[in-house]
Protein backbone atom coordinates (compact mmCIF):
# COMPACT_ATOMS: atom_id res chain seq x y z
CA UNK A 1 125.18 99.76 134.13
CA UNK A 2 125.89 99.84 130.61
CA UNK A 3 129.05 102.76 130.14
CA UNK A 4 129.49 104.89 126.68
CA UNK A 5 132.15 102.97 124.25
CA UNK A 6 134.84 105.39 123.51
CA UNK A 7 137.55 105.48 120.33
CA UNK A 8 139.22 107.77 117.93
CA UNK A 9 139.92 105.47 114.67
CA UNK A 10 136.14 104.55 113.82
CA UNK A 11 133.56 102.71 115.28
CA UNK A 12 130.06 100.96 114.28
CA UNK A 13 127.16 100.56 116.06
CA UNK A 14 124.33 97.74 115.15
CA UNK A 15 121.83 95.69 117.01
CA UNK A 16 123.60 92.53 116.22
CA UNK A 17 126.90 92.12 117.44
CA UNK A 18 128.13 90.06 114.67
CA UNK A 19 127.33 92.69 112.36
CA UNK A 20 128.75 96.34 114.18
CA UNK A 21 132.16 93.50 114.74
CA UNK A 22 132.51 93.18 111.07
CA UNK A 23 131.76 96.73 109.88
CA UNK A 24 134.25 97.63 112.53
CA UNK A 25 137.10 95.35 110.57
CA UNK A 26 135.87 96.78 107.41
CA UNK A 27 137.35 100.16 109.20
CA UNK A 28 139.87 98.61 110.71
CA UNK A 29 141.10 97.51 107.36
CA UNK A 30 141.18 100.95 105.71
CA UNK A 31 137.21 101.09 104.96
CA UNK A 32 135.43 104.36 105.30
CA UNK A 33 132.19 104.45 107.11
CA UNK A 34 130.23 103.69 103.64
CA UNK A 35 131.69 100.43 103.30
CA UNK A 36 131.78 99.42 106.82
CA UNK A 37 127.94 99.98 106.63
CA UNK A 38 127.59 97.86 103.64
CA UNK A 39 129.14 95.10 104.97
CA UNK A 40 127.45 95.07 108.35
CA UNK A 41 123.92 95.71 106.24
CA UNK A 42 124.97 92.66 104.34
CA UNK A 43 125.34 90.95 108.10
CA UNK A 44 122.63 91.83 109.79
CA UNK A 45 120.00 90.70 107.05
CA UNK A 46 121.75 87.13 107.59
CA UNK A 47 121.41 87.92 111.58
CA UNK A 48 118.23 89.11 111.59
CA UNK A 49 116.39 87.82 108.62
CA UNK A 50 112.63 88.87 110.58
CA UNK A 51 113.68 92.21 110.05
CA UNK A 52 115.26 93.40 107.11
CA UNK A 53 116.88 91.87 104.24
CA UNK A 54 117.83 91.62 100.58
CA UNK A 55 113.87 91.95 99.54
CA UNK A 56 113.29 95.22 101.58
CA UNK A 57 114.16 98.80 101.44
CA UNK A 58 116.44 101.57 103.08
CA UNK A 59 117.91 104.85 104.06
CA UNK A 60 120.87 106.76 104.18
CA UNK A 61 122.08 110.15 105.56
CA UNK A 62 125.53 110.42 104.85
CA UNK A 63 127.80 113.35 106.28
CA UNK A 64 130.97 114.53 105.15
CA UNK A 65 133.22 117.27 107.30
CA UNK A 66 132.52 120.60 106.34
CA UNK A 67 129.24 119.24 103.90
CA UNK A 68 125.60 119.03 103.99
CA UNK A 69 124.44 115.79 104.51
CA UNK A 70 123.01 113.87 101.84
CA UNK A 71 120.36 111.66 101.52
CA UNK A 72 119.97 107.93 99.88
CA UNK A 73 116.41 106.86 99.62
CA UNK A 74 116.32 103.11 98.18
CA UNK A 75 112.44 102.64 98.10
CA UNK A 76 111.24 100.58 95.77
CA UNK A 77 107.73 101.29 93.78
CA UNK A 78 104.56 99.30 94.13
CA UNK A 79 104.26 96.83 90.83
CA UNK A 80 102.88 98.50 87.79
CA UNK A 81 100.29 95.63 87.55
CA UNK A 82 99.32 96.45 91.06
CA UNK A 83 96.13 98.99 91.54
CA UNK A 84 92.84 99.66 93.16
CA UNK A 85 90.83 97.80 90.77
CA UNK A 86 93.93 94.38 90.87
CA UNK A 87 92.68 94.04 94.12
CA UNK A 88 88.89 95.01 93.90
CA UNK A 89 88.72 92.50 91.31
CA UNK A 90 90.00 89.72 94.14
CA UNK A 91 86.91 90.66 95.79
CA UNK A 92 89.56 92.11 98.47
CA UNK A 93 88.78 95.08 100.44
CA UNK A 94 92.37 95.95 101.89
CA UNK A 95 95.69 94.63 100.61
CA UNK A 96 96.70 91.43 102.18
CA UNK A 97 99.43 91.79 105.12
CA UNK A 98 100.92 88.65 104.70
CA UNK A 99 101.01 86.08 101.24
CA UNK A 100 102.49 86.86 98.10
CA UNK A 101 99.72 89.14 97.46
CA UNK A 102 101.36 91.80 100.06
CA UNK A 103 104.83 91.34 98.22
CA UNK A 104 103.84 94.06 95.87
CA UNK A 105 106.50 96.43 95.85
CA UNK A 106 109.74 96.31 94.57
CA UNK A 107 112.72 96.02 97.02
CA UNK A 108 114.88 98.71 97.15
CA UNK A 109 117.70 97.82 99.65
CA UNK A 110 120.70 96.12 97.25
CA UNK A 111 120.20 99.96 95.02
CA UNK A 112 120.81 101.28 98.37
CA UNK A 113 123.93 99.65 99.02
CA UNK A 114 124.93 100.46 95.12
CA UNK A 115 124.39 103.98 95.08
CA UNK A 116 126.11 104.18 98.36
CA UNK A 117 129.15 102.66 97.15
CA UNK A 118 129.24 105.26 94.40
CA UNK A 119 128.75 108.20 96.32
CA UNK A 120 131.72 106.01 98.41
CA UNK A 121 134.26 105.77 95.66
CA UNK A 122 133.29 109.64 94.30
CA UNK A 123 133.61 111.34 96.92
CA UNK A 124 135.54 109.65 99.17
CA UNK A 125 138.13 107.63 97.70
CA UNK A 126 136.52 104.00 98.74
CA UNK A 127 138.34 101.12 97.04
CA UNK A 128 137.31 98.35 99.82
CA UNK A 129 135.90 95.43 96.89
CA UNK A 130 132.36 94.28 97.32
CA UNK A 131 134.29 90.93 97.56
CA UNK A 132 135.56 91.57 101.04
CA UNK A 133 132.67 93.71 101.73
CA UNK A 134 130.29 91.02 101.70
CA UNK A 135 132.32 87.86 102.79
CA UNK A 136 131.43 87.69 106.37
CA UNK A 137 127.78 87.41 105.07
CA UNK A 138 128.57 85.03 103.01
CA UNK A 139 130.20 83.02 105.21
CA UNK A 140 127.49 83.20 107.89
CA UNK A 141 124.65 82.50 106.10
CA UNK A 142 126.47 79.71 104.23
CA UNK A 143 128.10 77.99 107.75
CA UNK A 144 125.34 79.24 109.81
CA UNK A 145 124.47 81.98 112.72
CA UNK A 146 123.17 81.30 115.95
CA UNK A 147 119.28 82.39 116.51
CA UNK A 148 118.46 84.83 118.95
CA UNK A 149 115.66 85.22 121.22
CA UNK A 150 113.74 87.86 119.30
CA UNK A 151 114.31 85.56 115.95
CA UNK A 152 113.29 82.32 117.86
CA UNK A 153 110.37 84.59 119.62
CA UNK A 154 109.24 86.05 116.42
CA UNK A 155 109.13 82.77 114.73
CA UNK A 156 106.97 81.31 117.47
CA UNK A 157 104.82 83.91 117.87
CA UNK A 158 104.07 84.31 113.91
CA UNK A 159 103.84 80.75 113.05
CA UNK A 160 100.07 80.06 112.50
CA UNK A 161 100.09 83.25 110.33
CA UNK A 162 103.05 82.65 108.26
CA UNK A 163 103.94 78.57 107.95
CA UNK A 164 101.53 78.12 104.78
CA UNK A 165 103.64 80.82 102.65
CA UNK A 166 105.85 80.09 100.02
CA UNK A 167 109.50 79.14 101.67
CA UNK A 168 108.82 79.90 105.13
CA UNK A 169 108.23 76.26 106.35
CA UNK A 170 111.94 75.65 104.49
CA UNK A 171 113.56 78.27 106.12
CA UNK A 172 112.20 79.07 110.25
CA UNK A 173 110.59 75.46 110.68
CA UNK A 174 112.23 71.42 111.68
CA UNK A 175 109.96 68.85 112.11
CA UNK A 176 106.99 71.48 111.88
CA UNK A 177 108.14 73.29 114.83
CA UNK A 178 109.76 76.69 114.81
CA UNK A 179 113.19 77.64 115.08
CA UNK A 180 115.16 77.56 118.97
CA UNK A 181 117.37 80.01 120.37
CA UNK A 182 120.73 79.23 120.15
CA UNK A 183 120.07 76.92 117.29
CA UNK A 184 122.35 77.42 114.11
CA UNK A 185 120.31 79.10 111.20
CA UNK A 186 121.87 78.42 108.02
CA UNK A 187 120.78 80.32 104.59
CA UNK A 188 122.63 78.55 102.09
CA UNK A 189 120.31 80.16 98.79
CA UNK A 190 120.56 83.60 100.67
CA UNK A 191 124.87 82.93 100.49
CA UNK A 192 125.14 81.70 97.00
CA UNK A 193 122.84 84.74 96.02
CA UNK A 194 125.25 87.16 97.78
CA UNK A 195 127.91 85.42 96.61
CA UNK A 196 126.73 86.01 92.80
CA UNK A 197 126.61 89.66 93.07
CA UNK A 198 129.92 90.21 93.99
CA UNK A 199 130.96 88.40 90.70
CA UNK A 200 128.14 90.21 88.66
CA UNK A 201 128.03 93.59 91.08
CA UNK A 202 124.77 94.64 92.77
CA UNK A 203 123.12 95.93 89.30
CA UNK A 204 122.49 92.25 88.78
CA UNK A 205 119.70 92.15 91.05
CA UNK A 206 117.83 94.37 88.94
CA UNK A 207 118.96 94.19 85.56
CA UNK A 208 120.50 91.10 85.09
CA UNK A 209 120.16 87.22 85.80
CA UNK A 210 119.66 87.49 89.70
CA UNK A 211 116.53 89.81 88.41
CA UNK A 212 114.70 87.85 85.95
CA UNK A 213 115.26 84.73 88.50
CA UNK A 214 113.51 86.78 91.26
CA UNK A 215 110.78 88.27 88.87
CA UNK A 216 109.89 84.39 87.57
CA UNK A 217 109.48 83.19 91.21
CA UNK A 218 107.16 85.94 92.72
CA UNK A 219 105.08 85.96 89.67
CA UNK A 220 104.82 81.89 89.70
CA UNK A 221 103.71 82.85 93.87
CA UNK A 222 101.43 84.74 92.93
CA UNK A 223 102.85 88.62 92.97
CA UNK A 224 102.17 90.99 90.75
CA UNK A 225 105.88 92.09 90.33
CA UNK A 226 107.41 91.73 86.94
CA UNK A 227 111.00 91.64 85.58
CA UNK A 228 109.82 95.52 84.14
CA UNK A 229 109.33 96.69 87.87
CA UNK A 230 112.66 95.66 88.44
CA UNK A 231 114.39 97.12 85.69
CA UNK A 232 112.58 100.39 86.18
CA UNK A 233 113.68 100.35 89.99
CA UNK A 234 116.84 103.17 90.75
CA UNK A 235 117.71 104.26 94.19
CA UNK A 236 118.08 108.26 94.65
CA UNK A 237 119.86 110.78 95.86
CA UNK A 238 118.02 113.31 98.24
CA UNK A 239 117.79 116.29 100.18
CA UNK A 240 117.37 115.78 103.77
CA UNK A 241 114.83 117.47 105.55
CA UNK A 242 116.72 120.38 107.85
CA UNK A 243 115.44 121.75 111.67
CA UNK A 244 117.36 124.33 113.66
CA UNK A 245 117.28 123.93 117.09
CA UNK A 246 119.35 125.77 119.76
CA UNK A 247 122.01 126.37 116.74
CA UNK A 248 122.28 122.40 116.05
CA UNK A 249 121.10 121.18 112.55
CA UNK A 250 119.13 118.06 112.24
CA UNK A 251 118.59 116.36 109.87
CA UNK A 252 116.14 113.37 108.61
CA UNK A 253 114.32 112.06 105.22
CA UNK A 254 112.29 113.24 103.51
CA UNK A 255 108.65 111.68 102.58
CA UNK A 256 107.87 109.16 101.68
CA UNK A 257 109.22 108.38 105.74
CA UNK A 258 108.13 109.31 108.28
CA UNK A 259 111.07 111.61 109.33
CA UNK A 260 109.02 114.70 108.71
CA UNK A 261 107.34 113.75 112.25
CA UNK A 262 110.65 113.07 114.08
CA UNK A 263 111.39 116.66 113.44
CA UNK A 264 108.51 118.03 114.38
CA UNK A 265 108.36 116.39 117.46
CA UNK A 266 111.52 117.45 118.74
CA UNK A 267 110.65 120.99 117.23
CA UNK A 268 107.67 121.72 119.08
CA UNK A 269 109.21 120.19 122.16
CA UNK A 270 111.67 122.71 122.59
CA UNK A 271 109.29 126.04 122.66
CA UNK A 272 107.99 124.42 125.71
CA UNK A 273 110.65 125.53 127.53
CA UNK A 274 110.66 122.27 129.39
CA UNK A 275 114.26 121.58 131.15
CA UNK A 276 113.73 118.49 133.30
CA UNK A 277 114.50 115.16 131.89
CA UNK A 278 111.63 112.43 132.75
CA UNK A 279 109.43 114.81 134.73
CA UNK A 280 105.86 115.00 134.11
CA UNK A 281 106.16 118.05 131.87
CA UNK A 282 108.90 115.91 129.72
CA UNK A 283 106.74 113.18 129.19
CA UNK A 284 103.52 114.77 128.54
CA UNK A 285 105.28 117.33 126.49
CA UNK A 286 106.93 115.19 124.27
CA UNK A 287 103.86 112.98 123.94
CA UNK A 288 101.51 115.49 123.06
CA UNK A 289 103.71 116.80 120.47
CA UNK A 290 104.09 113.53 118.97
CA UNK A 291 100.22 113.36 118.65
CA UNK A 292 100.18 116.62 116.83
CA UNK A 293 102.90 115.35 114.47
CA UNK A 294 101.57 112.54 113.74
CA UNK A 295 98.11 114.08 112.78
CA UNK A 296 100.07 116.10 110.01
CA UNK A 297 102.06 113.30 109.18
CA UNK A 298 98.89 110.45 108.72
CA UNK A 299 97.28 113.41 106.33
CA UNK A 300 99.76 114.22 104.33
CA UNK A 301 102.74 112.08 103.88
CA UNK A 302 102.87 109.55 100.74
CA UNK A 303 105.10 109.42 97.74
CA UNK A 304 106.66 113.12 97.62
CA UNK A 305 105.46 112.76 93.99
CA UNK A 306 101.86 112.86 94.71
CA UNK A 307 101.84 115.31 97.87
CA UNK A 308 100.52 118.89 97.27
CA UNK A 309 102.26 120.48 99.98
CA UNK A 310 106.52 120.42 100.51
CA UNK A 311 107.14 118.74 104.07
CA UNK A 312 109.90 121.19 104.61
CA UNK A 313 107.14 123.72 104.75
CA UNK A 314 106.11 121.99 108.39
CA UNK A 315 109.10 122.90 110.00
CA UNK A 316 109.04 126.81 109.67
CA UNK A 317 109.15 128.63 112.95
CA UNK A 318 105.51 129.66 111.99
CA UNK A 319 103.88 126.68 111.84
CA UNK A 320 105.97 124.88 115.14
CA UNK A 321 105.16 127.98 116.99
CA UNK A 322 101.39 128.05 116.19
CA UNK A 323 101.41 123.79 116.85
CA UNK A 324 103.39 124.23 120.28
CA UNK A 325 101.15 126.79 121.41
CA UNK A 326 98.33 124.62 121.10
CA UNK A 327 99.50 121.81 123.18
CA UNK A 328 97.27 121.34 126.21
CA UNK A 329 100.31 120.65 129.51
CA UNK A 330 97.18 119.90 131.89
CA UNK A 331 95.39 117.70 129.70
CA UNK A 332 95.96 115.05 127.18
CA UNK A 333 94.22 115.68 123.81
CA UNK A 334 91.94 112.54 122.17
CA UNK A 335 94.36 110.17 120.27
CA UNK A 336 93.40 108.54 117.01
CA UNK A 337 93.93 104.82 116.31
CA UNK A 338 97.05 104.85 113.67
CA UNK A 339 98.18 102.05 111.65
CA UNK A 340 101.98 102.13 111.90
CA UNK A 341 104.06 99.10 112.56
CA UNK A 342 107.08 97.71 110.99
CA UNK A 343 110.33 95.69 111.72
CA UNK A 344 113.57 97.36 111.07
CA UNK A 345 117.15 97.94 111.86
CA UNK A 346 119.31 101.04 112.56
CA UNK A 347 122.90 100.77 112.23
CA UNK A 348 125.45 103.37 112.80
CA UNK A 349 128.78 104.13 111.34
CA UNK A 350 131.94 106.54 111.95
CA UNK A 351 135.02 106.53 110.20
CA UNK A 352 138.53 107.96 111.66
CA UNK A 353 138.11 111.05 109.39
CA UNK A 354 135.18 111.47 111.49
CA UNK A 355 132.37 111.00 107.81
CA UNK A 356 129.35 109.14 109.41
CA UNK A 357 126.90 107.26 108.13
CA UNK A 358 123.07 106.79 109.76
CA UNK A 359 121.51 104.03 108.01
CA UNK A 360 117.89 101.82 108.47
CA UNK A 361 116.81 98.91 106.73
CA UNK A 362 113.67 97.19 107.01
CA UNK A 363 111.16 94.27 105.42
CA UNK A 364 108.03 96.23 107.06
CA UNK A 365 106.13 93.80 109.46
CA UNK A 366 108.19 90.51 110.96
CA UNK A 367 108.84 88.44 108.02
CA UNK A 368 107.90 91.05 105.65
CA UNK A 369 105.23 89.01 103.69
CA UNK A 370 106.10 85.50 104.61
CA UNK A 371 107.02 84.80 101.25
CA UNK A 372 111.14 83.29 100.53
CA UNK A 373 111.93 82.96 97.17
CA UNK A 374 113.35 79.45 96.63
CA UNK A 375 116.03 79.75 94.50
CA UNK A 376 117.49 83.53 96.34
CA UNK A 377 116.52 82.59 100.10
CA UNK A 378 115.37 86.17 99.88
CA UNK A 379 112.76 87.54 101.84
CA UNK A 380 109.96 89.61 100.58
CA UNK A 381 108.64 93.00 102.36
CA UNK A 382 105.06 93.84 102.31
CA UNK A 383 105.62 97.73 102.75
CA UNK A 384 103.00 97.92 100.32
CA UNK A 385 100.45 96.98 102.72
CA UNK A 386 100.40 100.73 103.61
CA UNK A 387 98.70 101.61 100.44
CA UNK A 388 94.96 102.22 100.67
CA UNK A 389 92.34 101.07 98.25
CA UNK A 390 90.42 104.23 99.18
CA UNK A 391 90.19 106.34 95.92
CA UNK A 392 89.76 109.46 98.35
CA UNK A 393 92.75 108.55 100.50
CA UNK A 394 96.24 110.66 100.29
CA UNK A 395 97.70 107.49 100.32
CA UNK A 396 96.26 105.04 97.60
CA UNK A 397 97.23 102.58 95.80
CA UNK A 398 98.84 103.01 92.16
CA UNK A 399 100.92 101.74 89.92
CA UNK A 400 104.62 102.67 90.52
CA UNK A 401 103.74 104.52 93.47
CA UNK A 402 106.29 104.56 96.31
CA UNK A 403 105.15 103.72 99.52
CA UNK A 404 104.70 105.59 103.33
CA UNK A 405 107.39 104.32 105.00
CA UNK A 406 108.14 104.79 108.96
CA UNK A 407 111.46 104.17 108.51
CA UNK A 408 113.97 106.87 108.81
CA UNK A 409 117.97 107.78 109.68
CA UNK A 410 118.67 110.70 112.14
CA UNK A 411 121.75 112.63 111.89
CA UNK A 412 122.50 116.01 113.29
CA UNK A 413 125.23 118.76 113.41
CA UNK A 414 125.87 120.00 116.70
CA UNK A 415 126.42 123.64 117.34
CA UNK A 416 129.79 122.94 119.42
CA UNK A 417 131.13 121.35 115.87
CA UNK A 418 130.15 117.49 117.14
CA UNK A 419 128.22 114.99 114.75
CA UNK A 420 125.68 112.85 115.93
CA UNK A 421 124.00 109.92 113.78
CA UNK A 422 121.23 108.01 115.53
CA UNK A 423 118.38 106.13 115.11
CA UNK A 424 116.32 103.23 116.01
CA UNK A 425 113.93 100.46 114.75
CA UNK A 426 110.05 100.17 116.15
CA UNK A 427 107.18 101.31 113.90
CA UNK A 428 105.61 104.47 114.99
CA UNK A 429 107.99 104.22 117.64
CA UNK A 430 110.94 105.55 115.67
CA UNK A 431 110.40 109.54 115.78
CA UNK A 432 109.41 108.90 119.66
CA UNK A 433 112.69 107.21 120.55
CA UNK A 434 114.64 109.55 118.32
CA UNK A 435 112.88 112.28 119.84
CA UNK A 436 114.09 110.67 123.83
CA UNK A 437 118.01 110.37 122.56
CA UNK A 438 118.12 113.46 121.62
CA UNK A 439 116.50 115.58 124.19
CA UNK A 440 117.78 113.63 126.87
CA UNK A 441 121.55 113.44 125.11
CA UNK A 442 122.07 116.95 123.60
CA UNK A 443 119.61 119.32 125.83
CA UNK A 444 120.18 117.88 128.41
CA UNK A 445 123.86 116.24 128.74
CA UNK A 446 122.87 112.81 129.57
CA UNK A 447 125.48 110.58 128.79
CA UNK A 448 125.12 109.14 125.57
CA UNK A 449 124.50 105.06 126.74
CA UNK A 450 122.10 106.15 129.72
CA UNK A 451 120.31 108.52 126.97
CA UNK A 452 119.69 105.12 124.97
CA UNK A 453 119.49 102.90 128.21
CA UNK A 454 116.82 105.34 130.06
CA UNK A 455 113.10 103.82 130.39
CA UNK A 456 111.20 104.70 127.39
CA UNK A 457 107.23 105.15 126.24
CA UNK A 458 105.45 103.96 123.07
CA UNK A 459 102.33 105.64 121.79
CA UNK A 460 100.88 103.79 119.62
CA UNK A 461 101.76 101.12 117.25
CA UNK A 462 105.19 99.04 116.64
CA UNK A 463 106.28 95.84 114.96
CA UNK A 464 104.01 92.70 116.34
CA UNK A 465 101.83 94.49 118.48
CA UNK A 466 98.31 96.02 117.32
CA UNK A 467 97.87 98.83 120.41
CA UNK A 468 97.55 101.76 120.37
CA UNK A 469 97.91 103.27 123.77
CA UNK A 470 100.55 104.81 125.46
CA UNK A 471 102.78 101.83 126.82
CA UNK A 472 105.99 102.71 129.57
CA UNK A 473 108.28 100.50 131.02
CA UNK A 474 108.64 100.42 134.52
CA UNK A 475 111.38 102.19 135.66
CA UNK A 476 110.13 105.29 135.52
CA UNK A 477 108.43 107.03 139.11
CA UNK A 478 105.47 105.50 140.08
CA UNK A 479 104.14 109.64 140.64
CA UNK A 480 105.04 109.61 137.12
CA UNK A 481 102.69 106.84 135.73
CA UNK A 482 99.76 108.79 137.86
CA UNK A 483 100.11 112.06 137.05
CA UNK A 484 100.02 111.87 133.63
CA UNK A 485 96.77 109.02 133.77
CA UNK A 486 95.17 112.08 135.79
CA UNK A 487 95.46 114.54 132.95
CA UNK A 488 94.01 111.44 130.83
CA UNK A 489 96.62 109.52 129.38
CA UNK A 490 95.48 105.44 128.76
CA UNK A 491 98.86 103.90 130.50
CA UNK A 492 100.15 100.89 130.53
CA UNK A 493 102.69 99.67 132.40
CA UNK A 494 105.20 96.79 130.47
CA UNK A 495 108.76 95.49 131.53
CA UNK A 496 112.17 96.76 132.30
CA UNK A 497 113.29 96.59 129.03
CA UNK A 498 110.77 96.15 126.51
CA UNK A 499 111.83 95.13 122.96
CA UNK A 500 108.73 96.91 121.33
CA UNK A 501 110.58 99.77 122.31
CA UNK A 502 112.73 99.43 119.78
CA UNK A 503 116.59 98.73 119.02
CA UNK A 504 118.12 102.56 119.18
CA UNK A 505 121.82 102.83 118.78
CA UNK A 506 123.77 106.07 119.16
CA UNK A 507 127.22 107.51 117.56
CA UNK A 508 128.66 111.22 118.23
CA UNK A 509 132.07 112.31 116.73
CA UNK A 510 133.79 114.73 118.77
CA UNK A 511 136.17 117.71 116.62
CA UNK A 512 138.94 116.29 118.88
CA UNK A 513 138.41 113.08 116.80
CA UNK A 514 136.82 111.03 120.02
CA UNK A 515 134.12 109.09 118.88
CA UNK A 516 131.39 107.86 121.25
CA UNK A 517 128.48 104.87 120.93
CA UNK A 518 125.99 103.39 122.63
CA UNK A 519 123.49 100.26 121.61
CA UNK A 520 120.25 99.28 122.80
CA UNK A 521 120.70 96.82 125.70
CA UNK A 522 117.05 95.67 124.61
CA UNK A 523 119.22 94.33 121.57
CA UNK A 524 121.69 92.03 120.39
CA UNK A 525 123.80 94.51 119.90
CA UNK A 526 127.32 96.13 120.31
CA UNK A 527 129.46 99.59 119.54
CA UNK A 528 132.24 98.38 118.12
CA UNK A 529 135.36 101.03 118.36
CA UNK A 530 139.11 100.53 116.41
């Protein structure tokens, strides 16, 4: 049994080891929690290039003592070529999911880091240089990493979809067979591009020679991103959405995410009064207010921009009282097929004047599109696959239009003065699991590891799977798995410790200055304390 890591000068959490081991020596070396998270996002898109990188997007919630927390969103736009009527005139009926085609959207996650680092050296004094910050990176991806299962797995598994796109055969195939576990992965285009922008800073990749190299290979690919869609790319600086619950505050992003739902979830769930962990009540509870979440979610949330209605609005005690009410506990109400999935990582981060850091990064589906740029080793997301080319839908397809993403940071103030950041990757999966941690963690005093340890469910979609039903590992009661299939629930029983069910990851500061962590034993990963 997996026990709760415990220290008082800082500690990271990640689902690769490597990278919560060298945020933790960015702290250990006088970092603050920004810059340890910098360093270990640099890491972990050399450890786990199938699920984020350079060419995707993230999210921050950042949290200073005594402040609000505030909100990063590094999204990047769809192309301004890219429209209805670019890929109408294809004779395509949907946007690609794979091909260079699907690598319509700018990628977001190096403004991420950037603005970070300002907020860093604002408001809290950071002076850690991107030099140091991004050496280990370097290093790795320059001498090498060793591949892990779910890499090796993923590369297997995806092959016949992915090996004809541009620089995919290069980078995950030897002899025309995929990539082994244990094997050493080396990324030597990836390094010397990381390498570069700590000698030009991290505005290069947008507005400078690192830029106008990555907007002449996608276009000569075949995307319709242009050097302008990178110049006109800035990350920004949000509000977080805000619940109150029991006197904690919690807080996730805003649209376009998905975090709107992870709220709401855990919103509804507590007017039912429920108060035992993993019971029927707790499962079908939580379950059937995801459903109703997600309903309000897949109607309404897009780019903030082009939404009619505030998402804040949602989490009045009006309109969770009126949506709790309505949940059926004897029967389970119809569930719609969604179209979530996505391949992320959530990585943690507490500093030893207790500022955290909750932080997710993601290429969309395994491999994002398929498509590495030659020169970069960078790998292109395809998070605009979540456009529609329905001119009626909430969600279509325009120029410059940021994308749904189901991405999204949790961080929350605890009414007994303790902060929690939290999070985890897994498609529609996210606001479930965040929803589990939480309840089981904070309402109901499970340890922190067992709260992130405990069997978990998945309805509906996550990264590399198409289904839609409601999936459990098998460590739950047997009683359990028939009760709620008699109130009409489509179960499905899976392993142990199911990686669909995401990579969650755990940090709470105590006032005392204890820090606790847990990681995902369905992971790579580690909480690494100084």
């Amino acid at each position: 049994m997996l026990k709760t890591v415990m220290g008082r000068r800082g500690m990271v959490v990640a689902p690769h080891h490597l990278a919560a081991s060298i945020g933790t020596d960015v702290l250990r070396d006088g970092g603050n929690a920004i810059e340890a998270m910098v360093a270990s996002a640099a890491a972990i898109a050399v450890c786990y290039p199938h699920m984020n990188g350079l060419g995707g997007d993230n999210f921050w919630l950042i949290h200073s003592k005594g402040e609000a927390p505030v909100g990063i969103d590094a999204c990047g736009a769809s192309a301004g070529l890219s429209s209805i009527g670019f890929y109408r005139d294809q004779a395509m009926g949907a946007i690609p999911s794979r091909g260079p085609l699907a690598a319509l959207t700018m990628a977001g996650a190096v403004s991420g880091w950037q603005k970070a680092l300002e907020y860093s050296r604002k408001a809290w004094g950071g002076r850690i240089p991107l030099k140091r910050l991004l050496a280990p990176a370097i290093e790795y991806a320059r001498e090498g990493v060793p591949v892990t299962q779910t890499l090796a797995n993923n590369a297997l598994a995806k092959l016949s979809e992915l090996r004809d796109h541009p620089g995919f055969g290069n980078r995950y195939l030897a002899d025309g067979q995929p990539i082994k576990f244990g094997e050493l992965l080396t990324q030597p285009e990836l390094a010397s591009t990381l390498e570069s922008l700590t000698h030009t800073g991290l505005d290069d990749f947008y507005r400078g020679d690192i830029a106008r190299g990555l907007a002449t290979e996608l276009e000569a690919v075949g995307s319709p991103l242009r050097l302008s869609d990178f110049e006109r790319h800035q990350a920004l600086e949000v509000e977080p959405l805000k619940l109150l619950l029991r006197g904690h505050e919690l807080y996730n992003m805003p649209p376009p995410t998905q975090g709107l739902a992870s709220l709401m979830i855990l919103g509804m769930f507590e007017r039912l009064g429920i108060q035992t962990i993993d019971s029927f009540e707790f499962v079908h509870g939580l379950i059937e207010a995801t459903k109703a979440a997600f309903k309000i979610r897949d109607e309404q949330i897009c780019d903030p921009s082009n939404m009619s209605i505030e998402a804040q609005s949602f989490l009045t005690d009006k309109v969770l009282d009126t949506l709790a009410a309505e949940i059926d506990m004897e029967n389970a109400s119809p569930w719609p097929e969604a179209n979530a999935n996505g391949d992320t990582v959530w990585l943690g981060a507490i500093d030893n004047k207790g500022r955290a850091v909750s932080f997710i990064q993601s290429i969309y589906w395994e491999f994002g599109s398929g498509v590495i740029l030659p020169s970069t080793g960078i790998s292109w997301q395809n998070r605009g696959t979540s456009f529609s080319l329905d001119e009626a839908h909430h969600n279509k397809l325009m120029p410059y239009k940021r994308p749904f993403h189901t991405i999204q940071p949790a961080l929350a103030l605890l009414s007994d003065g303790r902060v929690m950041s939290y999070g985890t990757m897994g498609g529609e999966g996210q606001p479930q699991t965040q929803a589990m941690i939480f309840a089981r963690h904070v309402l109901a005093n499970v340890p922190l590891q067992e709260a992130v340890t405990s069997p978990r469910w998945l309805l509906g979609r996550t990264w590399g799977s198409t289904k839609t039903n409601l999936r459990m590992e098998s460590r739950f009661d047997h009683e359990l798995y028939e009760a709620l299939r008699s109130v009409g629930h489509d179960v499905e029983i899976i392993g142990e410790f199911e990686e669909a069910m995401g990579h969650a990851g755990a940090l709470v500061a105590h006032p005392n200055g204890l820090i606790e962590g847990a990681f995902d034993p369905r992971s790579d990963g580690a909480a690494c304390a100084i």
